[in-house]
PDB file of N, CA and C in Angstrom:
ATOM      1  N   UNK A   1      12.916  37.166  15.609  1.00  0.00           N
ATOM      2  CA  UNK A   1      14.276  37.612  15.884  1.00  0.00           C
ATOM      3  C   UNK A   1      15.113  36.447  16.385  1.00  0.00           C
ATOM      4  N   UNK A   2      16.344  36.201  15.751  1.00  0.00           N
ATOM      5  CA  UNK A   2      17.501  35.082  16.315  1.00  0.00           C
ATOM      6  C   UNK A   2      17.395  35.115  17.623  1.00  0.00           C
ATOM      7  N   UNK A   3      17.812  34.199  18.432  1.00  0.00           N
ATOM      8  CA  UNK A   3      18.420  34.820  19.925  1.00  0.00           C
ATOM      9  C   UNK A   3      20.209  34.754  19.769  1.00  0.00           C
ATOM     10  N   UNK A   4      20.188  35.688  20.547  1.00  0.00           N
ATOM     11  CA  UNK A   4      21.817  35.996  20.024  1.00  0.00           C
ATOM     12  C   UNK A   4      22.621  35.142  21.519  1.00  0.00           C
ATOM     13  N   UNK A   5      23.699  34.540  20.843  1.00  0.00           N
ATOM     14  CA  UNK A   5      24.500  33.884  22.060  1.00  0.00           C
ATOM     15  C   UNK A   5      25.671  34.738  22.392  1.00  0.00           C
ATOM     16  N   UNK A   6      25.900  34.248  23.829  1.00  0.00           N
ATOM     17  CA  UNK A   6      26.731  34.905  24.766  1.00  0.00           C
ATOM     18  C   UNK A   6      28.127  34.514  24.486  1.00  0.00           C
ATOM     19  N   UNK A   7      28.186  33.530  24.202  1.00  0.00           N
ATOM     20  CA  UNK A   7      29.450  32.436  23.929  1.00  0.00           C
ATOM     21  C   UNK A   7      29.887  32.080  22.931  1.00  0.00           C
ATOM     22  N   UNK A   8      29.859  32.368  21.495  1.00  0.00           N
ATOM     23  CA  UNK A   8      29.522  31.969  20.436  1.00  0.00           C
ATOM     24  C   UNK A   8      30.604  30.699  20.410  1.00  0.00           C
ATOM     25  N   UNK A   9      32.172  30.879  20.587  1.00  0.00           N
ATOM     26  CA  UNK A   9      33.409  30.092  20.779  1.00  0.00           C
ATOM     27  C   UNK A   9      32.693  28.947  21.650  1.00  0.00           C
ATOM     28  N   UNK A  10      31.977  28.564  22.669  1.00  0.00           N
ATOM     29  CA  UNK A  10      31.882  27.665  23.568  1.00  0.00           C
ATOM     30  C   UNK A  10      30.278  27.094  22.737  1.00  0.00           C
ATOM     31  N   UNK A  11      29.676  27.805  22.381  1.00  0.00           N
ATOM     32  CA  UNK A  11      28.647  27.422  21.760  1.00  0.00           C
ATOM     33  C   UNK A  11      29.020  26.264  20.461  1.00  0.00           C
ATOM     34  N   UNK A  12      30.000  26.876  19.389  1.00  0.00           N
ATOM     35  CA  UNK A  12      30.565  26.363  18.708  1.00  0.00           C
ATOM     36  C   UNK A  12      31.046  24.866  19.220  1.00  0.00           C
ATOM     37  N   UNK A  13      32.121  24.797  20.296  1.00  0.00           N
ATOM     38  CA  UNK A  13      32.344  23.684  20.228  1.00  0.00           C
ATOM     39  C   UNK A  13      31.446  22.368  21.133  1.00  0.00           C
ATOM     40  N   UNK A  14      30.599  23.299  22.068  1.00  0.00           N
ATOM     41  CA  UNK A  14      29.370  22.550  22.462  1.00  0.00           C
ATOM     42  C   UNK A  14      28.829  21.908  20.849  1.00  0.00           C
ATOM     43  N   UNK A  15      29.027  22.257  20.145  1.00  0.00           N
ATOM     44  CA  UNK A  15      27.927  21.311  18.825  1.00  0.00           C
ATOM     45  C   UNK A  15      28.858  20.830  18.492  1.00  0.00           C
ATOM     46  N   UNK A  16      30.202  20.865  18.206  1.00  0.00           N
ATOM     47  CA  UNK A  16      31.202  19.861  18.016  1.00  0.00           C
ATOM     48  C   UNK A  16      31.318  18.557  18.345  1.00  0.00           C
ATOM     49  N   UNK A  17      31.092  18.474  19.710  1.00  0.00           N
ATOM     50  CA  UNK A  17      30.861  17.549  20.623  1.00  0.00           C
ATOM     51  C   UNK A  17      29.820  16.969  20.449  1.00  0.00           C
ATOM     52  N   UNK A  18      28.494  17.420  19.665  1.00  0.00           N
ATOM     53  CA  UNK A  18      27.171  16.476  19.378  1.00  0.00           C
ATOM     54  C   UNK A  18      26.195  17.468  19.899  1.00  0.00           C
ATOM     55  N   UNK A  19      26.373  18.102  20.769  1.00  0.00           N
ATOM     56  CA  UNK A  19      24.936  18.854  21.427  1.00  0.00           C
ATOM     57  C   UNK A  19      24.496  19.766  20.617  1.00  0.00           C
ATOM     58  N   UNK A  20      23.192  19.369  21.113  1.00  0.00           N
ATOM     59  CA  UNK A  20      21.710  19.507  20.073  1.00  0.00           C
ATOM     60  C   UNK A  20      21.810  21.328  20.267  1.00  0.00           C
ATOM     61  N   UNK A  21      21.496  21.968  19.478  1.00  0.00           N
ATOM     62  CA  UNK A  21      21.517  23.581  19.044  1.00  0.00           C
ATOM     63  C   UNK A  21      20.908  24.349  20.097  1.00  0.00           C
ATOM     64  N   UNK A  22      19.821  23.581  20.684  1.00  0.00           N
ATOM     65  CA  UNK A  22      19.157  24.485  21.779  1.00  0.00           C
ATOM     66  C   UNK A  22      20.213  24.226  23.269  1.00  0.00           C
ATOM     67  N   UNK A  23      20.441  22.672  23.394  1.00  0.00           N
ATOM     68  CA  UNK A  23      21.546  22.984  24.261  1.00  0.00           C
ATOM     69  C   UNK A  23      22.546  23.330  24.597  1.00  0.00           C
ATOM     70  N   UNK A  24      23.150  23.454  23.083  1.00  0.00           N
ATOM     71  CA  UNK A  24      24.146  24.624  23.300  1.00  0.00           C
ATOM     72  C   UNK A  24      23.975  25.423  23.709  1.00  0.00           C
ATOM     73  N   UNK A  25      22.893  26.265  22.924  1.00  0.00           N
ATOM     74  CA  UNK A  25      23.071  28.148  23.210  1.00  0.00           C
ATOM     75  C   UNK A  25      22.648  28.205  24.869  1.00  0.00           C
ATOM     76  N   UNK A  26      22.172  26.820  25.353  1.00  0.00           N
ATOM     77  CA  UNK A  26      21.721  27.415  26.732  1.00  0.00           C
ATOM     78  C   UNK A  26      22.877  27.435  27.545  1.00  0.00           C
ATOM     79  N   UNK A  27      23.481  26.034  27.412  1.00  0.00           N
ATOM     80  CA  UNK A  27      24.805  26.343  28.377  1.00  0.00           C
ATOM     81  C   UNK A  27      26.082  27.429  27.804  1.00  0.00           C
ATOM     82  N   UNK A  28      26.056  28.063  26.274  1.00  0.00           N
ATOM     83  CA  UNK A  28      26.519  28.801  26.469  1.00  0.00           C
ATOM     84  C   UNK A  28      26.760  30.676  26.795  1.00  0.00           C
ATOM     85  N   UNK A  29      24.528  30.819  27.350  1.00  0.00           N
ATOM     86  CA  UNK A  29      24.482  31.811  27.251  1.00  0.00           C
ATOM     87  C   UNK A  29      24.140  31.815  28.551  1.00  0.00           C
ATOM     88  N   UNK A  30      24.644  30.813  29.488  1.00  0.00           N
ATOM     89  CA  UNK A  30      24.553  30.611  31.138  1.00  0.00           C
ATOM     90  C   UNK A  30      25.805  31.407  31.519  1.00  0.00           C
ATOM     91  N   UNK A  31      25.760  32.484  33.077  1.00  0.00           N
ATOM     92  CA  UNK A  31      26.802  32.994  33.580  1.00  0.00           C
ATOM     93  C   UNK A  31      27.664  31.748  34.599  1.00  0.00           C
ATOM     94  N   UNK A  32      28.818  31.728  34.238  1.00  0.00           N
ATOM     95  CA  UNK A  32      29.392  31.209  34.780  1.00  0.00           C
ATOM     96  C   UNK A  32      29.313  29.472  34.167  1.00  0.00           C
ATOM     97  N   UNK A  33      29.635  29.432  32.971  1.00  0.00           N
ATOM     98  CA  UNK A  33      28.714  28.125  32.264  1.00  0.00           C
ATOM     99  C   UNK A  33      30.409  27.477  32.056  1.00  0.00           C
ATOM    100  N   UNK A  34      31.608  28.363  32.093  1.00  0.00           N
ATOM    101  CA  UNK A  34      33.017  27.780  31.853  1.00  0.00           C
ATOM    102  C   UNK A  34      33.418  27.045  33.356  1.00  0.00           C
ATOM    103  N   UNK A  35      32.695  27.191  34.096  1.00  0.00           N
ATOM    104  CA  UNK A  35      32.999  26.983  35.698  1.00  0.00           C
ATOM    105  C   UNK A  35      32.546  25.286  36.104  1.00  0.00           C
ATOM    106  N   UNK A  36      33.445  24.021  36.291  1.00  0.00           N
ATOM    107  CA  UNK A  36      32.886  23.097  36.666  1.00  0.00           C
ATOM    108  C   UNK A  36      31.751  23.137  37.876  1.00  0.00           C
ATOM    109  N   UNK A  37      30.610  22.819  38.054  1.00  0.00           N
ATOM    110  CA  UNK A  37      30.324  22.472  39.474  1.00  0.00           C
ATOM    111  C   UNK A  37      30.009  21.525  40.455  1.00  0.00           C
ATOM    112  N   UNK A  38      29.535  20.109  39.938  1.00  0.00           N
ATOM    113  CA  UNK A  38      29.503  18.923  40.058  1.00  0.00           C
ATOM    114  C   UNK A  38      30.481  18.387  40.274  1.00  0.00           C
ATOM    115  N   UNK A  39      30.234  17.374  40.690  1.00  0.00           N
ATOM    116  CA  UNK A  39      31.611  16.347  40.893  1.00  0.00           C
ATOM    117  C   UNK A  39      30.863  14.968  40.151  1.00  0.00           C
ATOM    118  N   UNK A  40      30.145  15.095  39.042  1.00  0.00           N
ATOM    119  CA  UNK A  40      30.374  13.716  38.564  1.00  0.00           C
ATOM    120  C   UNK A  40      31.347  13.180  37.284  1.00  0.00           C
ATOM    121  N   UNK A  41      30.533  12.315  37.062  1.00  0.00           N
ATOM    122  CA  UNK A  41      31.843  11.179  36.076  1.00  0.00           C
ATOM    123  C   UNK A  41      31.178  11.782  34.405  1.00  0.00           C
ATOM    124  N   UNK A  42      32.114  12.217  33.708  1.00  0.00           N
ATOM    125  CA  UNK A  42      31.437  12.060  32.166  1.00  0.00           C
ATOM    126  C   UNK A  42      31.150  10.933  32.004  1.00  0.00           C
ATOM    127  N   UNK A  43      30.204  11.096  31.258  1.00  0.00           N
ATOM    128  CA  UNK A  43      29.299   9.779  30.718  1.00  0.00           C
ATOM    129  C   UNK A  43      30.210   8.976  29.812  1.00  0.00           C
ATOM    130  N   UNK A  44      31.427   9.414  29.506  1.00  0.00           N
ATOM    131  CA  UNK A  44      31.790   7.896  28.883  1.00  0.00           C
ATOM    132  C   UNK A  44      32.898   6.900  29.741  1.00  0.00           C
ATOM    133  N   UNK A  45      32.744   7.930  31.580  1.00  0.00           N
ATOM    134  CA  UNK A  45      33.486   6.765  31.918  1.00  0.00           C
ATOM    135  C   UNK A  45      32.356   6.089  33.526  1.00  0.00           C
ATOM    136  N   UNK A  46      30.827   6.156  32.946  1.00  0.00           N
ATOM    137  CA  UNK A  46      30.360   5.833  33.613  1.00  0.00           C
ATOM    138  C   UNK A  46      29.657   4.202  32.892  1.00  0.00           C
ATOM    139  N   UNK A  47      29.700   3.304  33.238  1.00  0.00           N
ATOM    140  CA  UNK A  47      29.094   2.602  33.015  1.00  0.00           C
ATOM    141  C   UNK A  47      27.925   2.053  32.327  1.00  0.00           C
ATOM    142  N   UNK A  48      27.358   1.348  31.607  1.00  0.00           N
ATOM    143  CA  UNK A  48      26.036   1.203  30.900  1.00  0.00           C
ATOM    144  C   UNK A  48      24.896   1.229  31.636  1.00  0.00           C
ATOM    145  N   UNK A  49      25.236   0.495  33.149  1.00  0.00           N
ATOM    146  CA  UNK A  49      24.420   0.382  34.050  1.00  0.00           C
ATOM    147  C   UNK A  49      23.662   1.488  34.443  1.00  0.00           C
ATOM    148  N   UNK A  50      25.124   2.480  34.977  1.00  0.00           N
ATOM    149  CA  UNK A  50      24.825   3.891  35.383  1.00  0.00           C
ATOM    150  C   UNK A  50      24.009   4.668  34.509  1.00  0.00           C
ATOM    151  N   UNK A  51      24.344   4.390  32.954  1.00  0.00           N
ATOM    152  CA  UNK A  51      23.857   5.535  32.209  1.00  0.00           C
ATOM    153  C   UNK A  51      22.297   5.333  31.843  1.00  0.00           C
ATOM    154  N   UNK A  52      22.447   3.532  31.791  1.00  0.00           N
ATOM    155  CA  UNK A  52      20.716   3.510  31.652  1.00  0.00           C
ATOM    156  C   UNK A  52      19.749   3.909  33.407  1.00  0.00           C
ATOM    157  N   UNK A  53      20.467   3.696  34.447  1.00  0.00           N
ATOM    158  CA  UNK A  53      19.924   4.120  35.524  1.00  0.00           C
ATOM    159  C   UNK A  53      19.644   5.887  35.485  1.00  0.00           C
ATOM    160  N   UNK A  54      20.600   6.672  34.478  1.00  0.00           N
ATOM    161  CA  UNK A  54      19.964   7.649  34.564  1.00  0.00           C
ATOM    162  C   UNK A  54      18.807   8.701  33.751  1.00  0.00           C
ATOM    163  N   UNK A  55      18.876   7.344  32.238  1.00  0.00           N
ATOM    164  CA  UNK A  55      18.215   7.271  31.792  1.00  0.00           C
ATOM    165  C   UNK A  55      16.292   7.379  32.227  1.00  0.00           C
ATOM    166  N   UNK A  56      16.924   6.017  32.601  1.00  0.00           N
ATOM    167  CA  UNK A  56      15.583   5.583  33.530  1.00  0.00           C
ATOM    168  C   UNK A  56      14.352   6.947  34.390  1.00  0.00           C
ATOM    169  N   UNK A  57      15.940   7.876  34.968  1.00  0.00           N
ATOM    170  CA  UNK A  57      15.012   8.259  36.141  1.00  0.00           C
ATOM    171  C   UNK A  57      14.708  10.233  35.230  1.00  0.00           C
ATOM    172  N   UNK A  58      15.801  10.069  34.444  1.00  0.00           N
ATOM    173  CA  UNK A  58      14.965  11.123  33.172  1.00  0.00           C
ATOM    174  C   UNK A  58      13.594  11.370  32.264  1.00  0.00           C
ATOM    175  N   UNK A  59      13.152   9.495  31.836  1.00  0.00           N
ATOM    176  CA  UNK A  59      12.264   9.430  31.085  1.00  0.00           C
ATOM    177  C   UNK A  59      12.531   8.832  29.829  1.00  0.00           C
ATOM    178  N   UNK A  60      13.943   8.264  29.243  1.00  0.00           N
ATOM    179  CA  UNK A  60      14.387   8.456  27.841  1.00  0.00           C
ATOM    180  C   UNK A  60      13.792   7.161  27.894  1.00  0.00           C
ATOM    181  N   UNK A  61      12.840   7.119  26.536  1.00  0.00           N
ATOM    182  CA  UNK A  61      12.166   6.096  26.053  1.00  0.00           C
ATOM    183  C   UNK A  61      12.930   4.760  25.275  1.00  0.00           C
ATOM    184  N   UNK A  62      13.026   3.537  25.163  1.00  0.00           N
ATOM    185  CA  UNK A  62      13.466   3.008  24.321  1.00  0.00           C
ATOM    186  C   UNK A  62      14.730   3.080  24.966  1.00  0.00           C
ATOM    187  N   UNK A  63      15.408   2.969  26.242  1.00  0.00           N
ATOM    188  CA  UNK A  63      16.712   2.829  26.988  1.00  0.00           C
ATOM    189  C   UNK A  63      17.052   1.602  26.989  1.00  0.00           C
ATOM    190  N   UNK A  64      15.980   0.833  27.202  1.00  0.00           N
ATOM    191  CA  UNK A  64      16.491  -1.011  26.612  1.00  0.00           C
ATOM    192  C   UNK A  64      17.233  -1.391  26.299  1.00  0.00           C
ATOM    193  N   UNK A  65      16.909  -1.337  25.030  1.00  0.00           N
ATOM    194  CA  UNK A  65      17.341  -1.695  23.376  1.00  0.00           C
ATOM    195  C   UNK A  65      18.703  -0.434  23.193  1.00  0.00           C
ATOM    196  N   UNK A  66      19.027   0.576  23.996  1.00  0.00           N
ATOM    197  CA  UNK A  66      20.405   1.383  23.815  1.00  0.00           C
ATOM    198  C   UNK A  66      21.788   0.525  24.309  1.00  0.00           C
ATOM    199  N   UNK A  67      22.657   0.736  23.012  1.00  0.00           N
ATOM    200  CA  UNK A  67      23.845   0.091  23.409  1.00  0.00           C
ATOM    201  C   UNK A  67      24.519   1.915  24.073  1.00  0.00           C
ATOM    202  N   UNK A  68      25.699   1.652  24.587  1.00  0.00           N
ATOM    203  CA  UNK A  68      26.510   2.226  25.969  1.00  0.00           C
ATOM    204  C   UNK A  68      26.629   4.023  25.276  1.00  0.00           C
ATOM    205  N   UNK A  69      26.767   3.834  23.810  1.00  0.00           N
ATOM    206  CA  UNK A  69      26.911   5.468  23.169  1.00  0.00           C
ATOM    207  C   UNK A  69      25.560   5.609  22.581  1.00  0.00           C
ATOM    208  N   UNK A  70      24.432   5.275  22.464  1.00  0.00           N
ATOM    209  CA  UNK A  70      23.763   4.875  22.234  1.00  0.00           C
ATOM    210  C   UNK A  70      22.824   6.010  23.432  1.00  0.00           C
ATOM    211  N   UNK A  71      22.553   5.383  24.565  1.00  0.00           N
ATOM    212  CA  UNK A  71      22.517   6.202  25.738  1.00  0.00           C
ATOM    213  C   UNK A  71      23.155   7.473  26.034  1.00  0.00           C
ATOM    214  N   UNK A  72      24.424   7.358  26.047  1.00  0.00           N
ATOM    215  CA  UNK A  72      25.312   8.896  25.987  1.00  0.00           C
ATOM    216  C   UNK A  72      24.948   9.467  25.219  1.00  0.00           C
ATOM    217  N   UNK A  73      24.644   9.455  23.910  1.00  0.00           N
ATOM    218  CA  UNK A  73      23.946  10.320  23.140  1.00  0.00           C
ATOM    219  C   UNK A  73      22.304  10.926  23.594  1.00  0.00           C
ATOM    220  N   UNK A  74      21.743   9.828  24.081  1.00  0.00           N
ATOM    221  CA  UNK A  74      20.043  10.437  24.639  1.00  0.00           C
ATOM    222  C   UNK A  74      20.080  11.339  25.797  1.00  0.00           C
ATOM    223  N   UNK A  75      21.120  10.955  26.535  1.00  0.00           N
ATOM    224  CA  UNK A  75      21.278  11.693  27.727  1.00  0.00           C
ATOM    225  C   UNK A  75      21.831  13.215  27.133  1.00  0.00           C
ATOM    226  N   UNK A  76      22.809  13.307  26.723  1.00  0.00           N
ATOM    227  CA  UNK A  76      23.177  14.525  26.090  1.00  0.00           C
ATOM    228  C   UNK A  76      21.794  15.149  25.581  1.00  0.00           C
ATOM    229  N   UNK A  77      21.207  14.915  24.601  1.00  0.00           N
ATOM    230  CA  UNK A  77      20.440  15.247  23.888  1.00  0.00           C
ATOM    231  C   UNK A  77      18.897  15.473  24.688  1.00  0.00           C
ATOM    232  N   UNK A  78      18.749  15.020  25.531  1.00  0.00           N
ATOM    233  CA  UNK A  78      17.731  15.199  26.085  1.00  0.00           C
ATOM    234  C   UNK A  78      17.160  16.395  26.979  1.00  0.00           C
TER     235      UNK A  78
END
């Protein structure tokens, strides 16, 4: 059986944006998933430094050799 999403509109443009199918449907079948709650920086106005530092403490293999979207993409995707 499909799993059916909560969000289909937010789901939609979650994959617009690049995110991978399973992470969509999760953040868009989360309550309260339209609601900021963090206070950090999107990843494209954080630094290479930053992004491979968070790389790093995720696990993403092969962070090295990632140029700056490169990373933003693993992080998303991961």
């Amino acid at each position: 059986m499909a799993k059916r999403i909560k969000n289909e509109e937010q789901y939609e443009a979650l994959r617009d944006e690049g995110y991978s199918k399973e992470k969509s449907a999760r953040i868009a079948n989360t309550p309260d998933s339209g609601k900021k709650g963090g206070k950090s920086k999107k990843y494209e106005e954080r630094t290479k430094e930053e992004l491979y530092q968070q790389a790093k403490k995720i696990g993403i293999e092969g962070r090295s050799n990632m140029k700056k979207d490169e990373l933003i993409d693993a992080l998303r995707n991961h």
